[in-house]
Protein backbone atom coordinates (compact mmCIF):
# COMPACT_ATOMS: atom_id res chain seq x y z
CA UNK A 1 -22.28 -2.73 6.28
CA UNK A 2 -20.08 -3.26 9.27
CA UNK A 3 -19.44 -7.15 8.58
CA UNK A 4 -17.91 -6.00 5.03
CA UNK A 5 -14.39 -6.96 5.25
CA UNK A 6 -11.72 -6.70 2.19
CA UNK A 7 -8.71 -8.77 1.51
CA UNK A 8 -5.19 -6.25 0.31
CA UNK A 9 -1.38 -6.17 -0.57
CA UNK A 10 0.25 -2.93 -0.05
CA UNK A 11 3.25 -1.51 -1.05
CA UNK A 12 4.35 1.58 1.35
CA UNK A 13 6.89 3.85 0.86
CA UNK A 14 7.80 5.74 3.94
CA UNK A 15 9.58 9.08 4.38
CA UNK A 16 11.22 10.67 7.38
CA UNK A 17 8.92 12.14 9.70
CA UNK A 18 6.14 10.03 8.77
CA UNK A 19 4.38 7.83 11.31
CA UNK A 20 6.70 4.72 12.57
CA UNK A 21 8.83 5.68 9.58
CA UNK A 22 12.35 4.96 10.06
CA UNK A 23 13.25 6.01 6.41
CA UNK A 24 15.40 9.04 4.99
CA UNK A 25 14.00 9.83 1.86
CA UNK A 26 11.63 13.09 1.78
CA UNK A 27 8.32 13.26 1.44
CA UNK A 28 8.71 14.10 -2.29
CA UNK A 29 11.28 11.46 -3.28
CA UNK A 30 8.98 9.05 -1.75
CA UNK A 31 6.05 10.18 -3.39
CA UNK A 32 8.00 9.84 -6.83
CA UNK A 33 9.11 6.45 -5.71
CA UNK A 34 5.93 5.60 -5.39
CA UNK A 35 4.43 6.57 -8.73
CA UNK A 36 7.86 4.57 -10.12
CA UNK A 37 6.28 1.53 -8.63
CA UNK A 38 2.39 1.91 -9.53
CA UNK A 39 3.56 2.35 -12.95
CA UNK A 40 5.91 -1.02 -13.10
CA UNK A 41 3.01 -2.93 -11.28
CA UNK A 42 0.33 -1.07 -14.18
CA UNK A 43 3.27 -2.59 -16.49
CA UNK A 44 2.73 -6.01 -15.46
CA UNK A 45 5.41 -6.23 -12.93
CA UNK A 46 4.55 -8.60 -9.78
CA UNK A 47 3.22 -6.89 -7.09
CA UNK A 48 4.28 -8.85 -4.60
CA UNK A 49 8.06 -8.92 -6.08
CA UNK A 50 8.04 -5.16 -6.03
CA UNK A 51 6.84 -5.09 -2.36
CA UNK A 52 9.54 -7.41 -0.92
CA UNK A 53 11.91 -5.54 -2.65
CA UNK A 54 10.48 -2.45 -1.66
CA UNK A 55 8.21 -1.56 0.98
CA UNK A 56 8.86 -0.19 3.99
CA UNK A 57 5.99 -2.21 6.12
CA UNK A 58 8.15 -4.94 7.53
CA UNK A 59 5.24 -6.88 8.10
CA UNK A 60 3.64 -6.84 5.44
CA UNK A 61 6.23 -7.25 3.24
CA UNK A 62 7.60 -10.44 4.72
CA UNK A 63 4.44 -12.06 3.25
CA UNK A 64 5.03 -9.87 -0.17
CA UNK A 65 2.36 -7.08 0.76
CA UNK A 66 0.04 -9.12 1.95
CA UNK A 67 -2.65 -7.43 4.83
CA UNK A 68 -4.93 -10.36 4.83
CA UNK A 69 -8.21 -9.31 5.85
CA UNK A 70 -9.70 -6.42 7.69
CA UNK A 71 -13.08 -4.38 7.80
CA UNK A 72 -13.56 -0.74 7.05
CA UNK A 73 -12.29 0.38 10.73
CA UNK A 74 -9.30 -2.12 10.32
CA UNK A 75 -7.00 0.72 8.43
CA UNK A 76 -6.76 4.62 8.20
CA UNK A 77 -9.41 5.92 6.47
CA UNK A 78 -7.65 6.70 3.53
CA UNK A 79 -6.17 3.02 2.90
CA UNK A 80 -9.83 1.83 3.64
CA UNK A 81 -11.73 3.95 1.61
CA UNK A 82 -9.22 3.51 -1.29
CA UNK A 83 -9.15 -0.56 -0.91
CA UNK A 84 -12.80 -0.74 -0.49
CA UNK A 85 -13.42 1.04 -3.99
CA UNK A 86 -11.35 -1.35 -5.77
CA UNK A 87 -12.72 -5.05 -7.31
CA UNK A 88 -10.35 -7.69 -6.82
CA UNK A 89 -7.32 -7.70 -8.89
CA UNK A 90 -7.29 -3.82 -8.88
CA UNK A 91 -4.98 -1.79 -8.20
CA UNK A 92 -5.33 1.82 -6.76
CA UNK A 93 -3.63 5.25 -7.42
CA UNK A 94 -1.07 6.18 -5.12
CA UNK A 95 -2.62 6.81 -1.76
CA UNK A 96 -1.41 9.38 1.11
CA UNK A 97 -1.53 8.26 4.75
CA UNK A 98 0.69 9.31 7.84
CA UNK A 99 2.28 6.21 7.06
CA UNK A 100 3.54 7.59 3.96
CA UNK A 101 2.56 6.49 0.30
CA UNK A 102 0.48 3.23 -0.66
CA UNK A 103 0.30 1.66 -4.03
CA UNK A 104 -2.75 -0.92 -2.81
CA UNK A 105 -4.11 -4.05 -4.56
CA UNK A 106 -7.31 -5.29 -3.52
CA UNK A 107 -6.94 -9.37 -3.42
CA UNK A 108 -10.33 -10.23 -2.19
């Protein structure tokens, strides 16, 4: 179970006081924001369109989400547990972390 590894985009919106966050919005505008954006990707909209326009993981959304791979021990727990459960092609609820809010599509 170790060797299980999972391919994801994310889409994170960040609020102030959340870990390496360097955004302003509160913790309840950013939670909003990130429902707004679960629902336009659940619309049809492209995922990774949304998360270059939106994200706050520079990384991440320089490739347009993209995480590549990682194992179970690779992300919080949270993120993990929440990518893990999903096939490929799915796309989760929003989920918290320190990092802030995650709208998370499982890719491989």
């Amino acid at each position: 179970r170790g060797g299980e590894r999972a391919g994801a985009s994310h889409i994170l919106i960040a609020y102030q006081g959340a870990t390496r966050s360097t955004a302003t919005r509160s913790k309840e505008d950013a939670k909003k924001l990130a429902e707004q954006i679960l629902a336009r990707v659940r619309a049809g909209q492209d995922f990774g369109k949304l998360a270059t326009e939106h994200s706050d993981d520079p990384s991440a959304k320089a490739r347009a989400g993209d995480l590549g791979f990682f194992d179970r021990t690779g992300m919080v727990k949270p993120f993990s547990d929440a990518a893990f459960a999903l096939k490929p092609g799915e796309v989760s609820t929003v989920v918290e972390t320190g990092f802030g809010f995650h709208v998370i599509k499982r890719t491989e």
